[in-house]
PDB file of N, CA and C in Angstrom:
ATOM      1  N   UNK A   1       0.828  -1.188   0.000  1.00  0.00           N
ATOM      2  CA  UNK A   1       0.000   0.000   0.000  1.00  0.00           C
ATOM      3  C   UNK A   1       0.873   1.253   0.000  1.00  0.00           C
ATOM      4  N   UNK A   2       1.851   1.381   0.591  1.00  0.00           N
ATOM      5  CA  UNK A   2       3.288   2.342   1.175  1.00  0.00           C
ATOM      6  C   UNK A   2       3.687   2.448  -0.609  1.00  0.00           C
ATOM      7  N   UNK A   3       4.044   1.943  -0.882  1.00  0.00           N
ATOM      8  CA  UNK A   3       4.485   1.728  -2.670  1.00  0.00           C
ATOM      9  C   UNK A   3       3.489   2.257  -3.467  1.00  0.00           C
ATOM     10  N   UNK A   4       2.119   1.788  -3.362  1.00  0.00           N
ATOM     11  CA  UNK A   4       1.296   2.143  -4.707  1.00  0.00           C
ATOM     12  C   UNK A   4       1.068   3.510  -3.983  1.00  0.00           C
ATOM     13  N   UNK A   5       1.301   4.535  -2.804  1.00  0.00           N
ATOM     14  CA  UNK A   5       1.169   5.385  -2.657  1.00  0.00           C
ATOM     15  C   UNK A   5       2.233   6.285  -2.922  1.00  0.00           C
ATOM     16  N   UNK A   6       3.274   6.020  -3.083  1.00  0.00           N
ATOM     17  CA  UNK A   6       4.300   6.920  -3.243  1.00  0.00           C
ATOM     18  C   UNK A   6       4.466   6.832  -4.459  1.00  0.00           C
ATOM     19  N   UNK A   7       3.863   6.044  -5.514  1.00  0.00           N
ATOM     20  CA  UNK A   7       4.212   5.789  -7.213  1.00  0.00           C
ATOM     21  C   UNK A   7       2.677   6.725  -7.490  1.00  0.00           C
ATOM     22  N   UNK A   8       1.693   6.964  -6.594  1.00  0.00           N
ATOM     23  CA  UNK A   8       0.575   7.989  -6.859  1.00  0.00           C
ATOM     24  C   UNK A   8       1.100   9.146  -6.698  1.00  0.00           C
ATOM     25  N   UNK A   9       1.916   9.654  -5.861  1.00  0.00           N
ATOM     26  CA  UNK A   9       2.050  10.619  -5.322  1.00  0.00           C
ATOM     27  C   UNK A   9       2.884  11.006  -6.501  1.00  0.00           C
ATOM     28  N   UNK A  10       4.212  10.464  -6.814  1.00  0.00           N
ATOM     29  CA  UNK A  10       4.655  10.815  -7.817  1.00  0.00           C
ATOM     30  C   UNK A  10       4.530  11.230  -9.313  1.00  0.00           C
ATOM     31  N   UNK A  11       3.588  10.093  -9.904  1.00  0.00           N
ATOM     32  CA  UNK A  11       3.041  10.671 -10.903  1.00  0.00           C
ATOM     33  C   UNK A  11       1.811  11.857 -10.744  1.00  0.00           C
ATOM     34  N   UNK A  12       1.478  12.108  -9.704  1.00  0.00           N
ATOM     35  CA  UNK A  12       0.279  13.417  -9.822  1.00  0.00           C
ATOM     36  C   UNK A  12       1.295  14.098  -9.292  1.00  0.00           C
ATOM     37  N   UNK A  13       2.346  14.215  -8.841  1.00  0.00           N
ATOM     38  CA  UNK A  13       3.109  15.337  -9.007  1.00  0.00           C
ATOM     39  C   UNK A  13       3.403  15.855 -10.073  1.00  0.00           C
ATOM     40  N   UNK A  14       3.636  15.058 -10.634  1.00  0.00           N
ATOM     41  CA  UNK A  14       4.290  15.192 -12.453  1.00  0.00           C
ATOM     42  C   UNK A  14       3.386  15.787 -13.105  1.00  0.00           C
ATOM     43  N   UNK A  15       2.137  15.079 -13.397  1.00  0.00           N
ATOM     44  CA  UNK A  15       1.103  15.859 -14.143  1.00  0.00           C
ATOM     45  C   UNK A  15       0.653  16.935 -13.306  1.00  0.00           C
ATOM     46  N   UNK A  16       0.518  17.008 -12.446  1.00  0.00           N
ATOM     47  CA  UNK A  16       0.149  18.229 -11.454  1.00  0.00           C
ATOM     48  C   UNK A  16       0.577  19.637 -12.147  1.00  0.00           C
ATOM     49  N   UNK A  17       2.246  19.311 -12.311  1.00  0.00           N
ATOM     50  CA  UNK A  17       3.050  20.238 -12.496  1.00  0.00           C
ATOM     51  C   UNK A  17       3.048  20.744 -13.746  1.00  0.00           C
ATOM     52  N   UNK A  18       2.716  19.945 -14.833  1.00  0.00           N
ATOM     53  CA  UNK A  18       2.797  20.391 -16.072  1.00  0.00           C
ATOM     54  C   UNK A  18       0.871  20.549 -16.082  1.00  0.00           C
ATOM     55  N   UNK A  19       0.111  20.537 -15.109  1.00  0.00           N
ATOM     56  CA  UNK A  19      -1.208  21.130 -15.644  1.00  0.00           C
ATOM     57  C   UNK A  19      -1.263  22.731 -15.610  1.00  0.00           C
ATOM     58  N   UNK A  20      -0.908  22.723 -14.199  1.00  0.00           N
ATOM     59  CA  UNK A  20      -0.278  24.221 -13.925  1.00  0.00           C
ATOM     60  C   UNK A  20       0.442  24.821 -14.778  1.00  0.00           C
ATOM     61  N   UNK A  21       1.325  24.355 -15.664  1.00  0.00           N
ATOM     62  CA  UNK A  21       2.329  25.201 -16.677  1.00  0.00           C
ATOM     63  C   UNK A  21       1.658  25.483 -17.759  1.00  0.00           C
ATOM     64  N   UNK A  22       0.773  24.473 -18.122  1.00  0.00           N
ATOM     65  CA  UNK A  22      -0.810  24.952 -19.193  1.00  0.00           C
ATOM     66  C   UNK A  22      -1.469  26.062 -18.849  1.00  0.00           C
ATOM     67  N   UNK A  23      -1.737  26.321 -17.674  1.00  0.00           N
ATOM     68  CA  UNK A  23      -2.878  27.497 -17.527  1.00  0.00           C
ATOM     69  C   UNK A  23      -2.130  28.544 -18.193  1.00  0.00           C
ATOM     70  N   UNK A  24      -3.639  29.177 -18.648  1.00  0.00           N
ATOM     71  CA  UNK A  24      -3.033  30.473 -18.871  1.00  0.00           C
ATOM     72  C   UNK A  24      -2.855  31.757 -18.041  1.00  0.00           C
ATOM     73  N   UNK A  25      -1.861  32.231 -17.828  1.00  0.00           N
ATOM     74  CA  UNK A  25      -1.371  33.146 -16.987  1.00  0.00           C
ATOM     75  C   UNK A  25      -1.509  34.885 -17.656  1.00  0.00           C
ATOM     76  N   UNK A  26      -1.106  35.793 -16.750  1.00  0.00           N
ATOM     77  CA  UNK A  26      -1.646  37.016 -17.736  1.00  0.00           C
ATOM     78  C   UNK A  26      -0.718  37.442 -18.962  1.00  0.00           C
ATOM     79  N   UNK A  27       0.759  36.424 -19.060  1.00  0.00           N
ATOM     80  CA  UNK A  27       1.223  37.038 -20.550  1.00  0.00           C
ATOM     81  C   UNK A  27       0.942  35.330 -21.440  1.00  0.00           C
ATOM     82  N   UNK A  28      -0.233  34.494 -21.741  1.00  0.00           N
ATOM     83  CA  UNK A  28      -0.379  33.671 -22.246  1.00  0.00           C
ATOM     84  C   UNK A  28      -0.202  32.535 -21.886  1.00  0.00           C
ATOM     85  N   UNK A  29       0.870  31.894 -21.156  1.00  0.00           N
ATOM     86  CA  UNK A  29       1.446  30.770 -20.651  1.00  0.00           C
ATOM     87  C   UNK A  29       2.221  29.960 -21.840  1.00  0.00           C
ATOM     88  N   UNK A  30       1.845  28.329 -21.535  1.00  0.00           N
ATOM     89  CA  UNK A  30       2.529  27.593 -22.272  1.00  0.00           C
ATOM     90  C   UNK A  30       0.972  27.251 -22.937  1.00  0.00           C
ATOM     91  N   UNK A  31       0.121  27.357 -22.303  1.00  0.00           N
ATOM     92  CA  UNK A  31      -1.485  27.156 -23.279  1.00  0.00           C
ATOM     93  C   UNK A  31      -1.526  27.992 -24.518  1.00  0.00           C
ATOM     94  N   UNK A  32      -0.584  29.305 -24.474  1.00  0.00           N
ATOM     95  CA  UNK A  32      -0.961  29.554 -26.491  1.00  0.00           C
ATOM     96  C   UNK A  32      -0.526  28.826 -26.686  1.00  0.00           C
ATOM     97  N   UNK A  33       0.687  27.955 -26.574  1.00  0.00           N
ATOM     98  CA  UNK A  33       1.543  26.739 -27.771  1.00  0.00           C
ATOM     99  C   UNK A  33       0.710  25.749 -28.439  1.00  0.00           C
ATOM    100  N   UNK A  34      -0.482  25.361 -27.918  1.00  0.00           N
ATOM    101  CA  UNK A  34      -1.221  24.532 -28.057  1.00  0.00           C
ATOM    102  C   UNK A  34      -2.496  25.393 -28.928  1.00  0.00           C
ATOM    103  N   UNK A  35      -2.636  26.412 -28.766  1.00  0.00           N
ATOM    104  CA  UNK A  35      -3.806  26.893 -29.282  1.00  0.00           C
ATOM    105  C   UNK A  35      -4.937  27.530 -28.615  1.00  0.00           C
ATOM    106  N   UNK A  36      -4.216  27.363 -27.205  1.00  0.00           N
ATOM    107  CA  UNK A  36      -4.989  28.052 -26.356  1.00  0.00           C
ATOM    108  C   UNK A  36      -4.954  29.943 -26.211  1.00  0.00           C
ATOM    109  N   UNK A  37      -4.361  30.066 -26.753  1.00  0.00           N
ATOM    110  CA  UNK A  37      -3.846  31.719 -26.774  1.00  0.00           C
ATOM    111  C   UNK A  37      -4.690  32.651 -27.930  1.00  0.00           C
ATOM    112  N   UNK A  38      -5.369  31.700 -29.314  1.00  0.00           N
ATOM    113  CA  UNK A  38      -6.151  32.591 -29.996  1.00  0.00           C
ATOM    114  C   UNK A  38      -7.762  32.738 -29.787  1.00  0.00           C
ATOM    115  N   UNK A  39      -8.424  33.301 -29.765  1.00  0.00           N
ATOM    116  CA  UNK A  39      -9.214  33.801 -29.201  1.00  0.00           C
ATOM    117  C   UNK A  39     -10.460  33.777 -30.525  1.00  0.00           C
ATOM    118  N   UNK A  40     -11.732  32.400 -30.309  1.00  0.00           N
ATOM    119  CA  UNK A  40     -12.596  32.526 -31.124  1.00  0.00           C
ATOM    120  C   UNK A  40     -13.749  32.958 -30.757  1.00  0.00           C
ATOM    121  N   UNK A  41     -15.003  32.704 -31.633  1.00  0.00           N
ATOM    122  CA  UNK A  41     -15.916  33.256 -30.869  1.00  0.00           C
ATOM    123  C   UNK A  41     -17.138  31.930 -31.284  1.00  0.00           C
ATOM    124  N   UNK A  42     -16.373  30.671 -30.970  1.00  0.00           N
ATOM    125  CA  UNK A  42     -16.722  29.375 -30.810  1.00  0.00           C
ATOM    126  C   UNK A  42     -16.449  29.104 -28.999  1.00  0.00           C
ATOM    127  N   UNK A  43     -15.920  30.125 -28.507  1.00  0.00           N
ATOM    128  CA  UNK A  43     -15.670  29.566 -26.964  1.00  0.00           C
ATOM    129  C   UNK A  43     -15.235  27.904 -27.571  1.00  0.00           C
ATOM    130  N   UNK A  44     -14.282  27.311 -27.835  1.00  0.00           N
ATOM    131  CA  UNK A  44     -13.391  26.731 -27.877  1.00  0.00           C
ATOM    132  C   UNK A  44     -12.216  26.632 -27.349  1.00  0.00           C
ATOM    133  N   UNK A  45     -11.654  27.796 -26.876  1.00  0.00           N
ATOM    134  CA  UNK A  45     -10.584  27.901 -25.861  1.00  0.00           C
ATOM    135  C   UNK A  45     -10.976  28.042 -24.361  1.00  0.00           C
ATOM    136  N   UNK A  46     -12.421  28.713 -24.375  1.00  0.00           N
ATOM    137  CA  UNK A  46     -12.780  28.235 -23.113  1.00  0.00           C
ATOM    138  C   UNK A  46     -13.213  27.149 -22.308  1.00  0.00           C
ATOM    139  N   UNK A  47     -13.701  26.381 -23.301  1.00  0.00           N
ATOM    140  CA  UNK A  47     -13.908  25.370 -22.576  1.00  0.00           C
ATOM    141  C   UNK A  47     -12.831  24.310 -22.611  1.00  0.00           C
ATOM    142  N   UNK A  48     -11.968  24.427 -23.192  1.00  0.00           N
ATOM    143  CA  UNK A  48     -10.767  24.247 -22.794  1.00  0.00           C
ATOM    144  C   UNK A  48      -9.859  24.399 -21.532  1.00  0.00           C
ATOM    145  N   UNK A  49     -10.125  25.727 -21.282  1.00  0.00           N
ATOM    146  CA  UNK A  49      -9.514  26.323 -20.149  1.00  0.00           C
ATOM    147  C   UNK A  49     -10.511  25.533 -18.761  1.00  0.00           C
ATOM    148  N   UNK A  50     -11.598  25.555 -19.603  1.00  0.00           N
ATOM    149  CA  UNK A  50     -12.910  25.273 -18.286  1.00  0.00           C
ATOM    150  C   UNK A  50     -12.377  23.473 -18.078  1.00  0.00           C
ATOM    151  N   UNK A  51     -12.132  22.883 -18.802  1.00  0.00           N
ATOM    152  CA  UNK A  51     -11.332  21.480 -18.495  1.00  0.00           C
ATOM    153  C   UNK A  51     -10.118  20.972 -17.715  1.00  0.00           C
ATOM    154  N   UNK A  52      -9.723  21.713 -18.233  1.00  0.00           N
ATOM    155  CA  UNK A  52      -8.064  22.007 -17.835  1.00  0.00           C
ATOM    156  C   UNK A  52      -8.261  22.369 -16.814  1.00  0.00           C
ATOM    157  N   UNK A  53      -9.126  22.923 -16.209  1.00  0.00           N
ATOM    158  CA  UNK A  53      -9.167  23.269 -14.555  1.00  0.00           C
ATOM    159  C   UNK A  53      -9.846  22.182 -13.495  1.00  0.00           C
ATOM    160  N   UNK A  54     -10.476  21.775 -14.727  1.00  0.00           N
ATOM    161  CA  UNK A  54     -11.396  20.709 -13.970  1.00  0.00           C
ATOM    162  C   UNK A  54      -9.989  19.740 -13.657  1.00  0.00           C
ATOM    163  N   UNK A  55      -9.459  19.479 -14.929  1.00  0.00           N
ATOM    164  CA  UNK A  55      -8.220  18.496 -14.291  1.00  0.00           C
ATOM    165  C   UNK A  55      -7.249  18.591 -13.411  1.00  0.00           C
ATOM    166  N   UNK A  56      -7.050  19.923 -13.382  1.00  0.00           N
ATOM    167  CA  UNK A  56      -6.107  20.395 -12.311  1.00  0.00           C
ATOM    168  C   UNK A  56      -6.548  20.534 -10.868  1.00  0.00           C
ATOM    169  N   UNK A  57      -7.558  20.728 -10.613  1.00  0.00           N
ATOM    170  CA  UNK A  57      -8.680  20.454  -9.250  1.00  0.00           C
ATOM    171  C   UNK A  57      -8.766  18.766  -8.821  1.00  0.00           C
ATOM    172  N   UNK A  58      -8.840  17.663  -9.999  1.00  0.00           N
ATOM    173  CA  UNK A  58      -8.891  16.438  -9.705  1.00  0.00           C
ATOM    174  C   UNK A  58      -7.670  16.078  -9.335  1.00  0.00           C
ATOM    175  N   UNK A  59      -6.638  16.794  -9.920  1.00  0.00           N
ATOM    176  CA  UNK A  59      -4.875  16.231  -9.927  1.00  0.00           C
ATOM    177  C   UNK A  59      -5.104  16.517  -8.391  1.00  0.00           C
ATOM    178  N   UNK A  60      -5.366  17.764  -8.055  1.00  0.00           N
ATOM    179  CA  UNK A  60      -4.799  18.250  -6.819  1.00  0.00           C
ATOM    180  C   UNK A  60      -5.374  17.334  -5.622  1.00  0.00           C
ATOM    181  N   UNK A  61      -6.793  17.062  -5.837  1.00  0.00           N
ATOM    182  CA  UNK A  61      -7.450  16.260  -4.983  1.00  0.00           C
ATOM    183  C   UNK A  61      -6.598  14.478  -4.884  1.00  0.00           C
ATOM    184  N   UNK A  62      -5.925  14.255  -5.647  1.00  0.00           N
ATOM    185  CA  UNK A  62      -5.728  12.857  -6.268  1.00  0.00           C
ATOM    186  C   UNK A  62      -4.037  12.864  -5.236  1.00  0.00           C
ATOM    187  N   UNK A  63      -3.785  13.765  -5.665  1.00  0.00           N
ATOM    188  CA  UNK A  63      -2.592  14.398  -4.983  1.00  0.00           C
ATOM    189  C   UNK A  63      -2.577  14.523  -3.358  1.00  0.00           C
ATOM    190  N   UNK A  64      -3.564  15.361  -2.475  1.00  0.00           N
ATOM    191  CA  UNK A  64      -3.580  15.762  -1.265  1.00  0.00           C
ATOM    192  C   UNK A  64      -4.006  14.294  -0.544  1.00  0.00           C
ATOM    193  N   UNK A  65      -4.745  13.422  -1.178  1.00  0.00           N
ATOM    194  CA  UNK A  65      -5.020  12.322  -0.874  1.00  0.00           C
ATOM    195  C   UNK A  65      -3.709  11.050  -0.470  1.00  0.00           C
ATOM    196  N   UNK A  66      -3.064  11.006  -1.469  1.00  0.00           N
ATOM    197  CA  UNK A  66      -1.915  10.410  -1.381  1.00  0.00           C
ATOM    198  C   UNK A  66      -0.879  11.092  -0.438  1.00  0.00           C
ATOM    199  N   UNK A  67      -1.009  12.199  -0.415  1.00  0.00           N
ATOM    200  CA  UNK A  67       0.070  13.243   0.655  1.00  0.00           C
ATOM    201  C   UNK A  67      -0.731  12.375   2.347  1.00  0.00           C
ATOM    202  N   UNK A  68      -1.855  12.829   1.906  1.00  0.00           N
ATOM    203  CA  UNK A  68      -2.767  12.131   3.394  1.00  0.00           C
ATOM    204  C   UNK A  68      -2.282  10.892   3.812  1.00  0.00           C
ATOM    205  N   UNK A  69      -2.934   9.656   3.098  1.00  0.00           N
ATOM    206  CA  UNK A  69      -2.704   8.378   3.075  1.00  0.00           C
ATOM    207  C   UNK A  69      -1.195   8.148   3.906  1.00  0.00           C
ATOM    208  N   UNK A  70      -0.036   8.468   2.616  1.00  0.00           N
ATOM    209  CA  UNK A  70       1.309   8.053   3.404  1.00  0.00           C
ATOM    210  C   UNK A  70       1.558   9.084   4.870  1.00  0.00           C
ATOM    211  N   UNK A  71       0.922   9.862   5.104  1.00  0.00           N
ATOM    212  CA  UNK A  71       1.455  10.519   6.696  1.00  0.00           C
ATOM    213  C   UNK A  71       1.170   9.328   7.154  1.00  0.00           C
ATOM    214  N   UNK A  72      -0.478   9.016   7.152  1.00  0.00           N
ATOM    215  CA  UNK A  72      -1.071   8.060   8.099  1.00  0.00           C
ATOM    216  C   UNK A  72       0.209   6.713   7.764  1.00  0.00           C
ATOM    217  N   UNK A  73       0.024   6.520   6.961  1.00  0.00           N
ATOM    218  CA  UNK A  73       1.339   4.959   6.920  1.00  0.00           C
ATOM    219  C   UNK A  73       2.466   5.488   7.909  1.00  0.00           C
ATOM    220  N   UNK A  74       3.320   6.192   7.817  1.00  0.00           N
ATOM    221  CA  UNK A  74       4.181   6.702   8.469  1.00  0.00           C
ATOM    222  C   UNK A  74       4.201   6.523   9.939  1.00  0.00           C
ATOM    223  N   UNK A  75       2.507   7.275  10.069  1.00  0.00           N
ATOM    224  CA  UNK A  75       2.345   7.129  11.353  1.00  0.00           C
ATOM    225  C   UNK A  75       2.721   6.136  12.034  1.00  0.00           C
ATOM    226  N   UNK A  76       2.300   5.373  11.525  1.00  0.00           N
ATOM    227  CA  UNK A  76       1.727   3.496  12.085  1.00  0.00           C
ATOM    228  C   UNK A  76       3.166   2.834  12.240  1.00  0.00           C
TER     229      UNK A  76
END
């Protein structure tokens, strides 16, 4: 359990980190590279953005969980 938690923890660190480097920030981010930076009036980039957050809210949750879990192992 100690293992499949620290191989969670690790990979939602990873993606964690590069979800965050997607957002867009106030000079564009790394989201124009992708296409997130031009601006239609299909709201196509927003709901984009509106995803991308959603995933970054699940990473984080997926994340604080596993941070949780191994204290408690630790504990014990």
């Amino acid at each position: 359990m100690k293992l499949f938690l620290q191989i969670l923890l690790i990979v939602s660190s990873v993606l964690l980190i590069v979800a965050v480097l997607l957002h867009r920030g106030r000079g564009g981010g790394l989201s124009s590279l992708f296409g997130g930076g031009m601006q239609s009036s299909l709201s196509g980039s927003s709901m984009a953005e509106k995803n991308l957050d959603r995933m970054t809210l699940g990473l984080g949750a997926v994340w604080m969980i596993a941070i949780v879990g191994l204290g408690l192992l630790v504990k014990l």
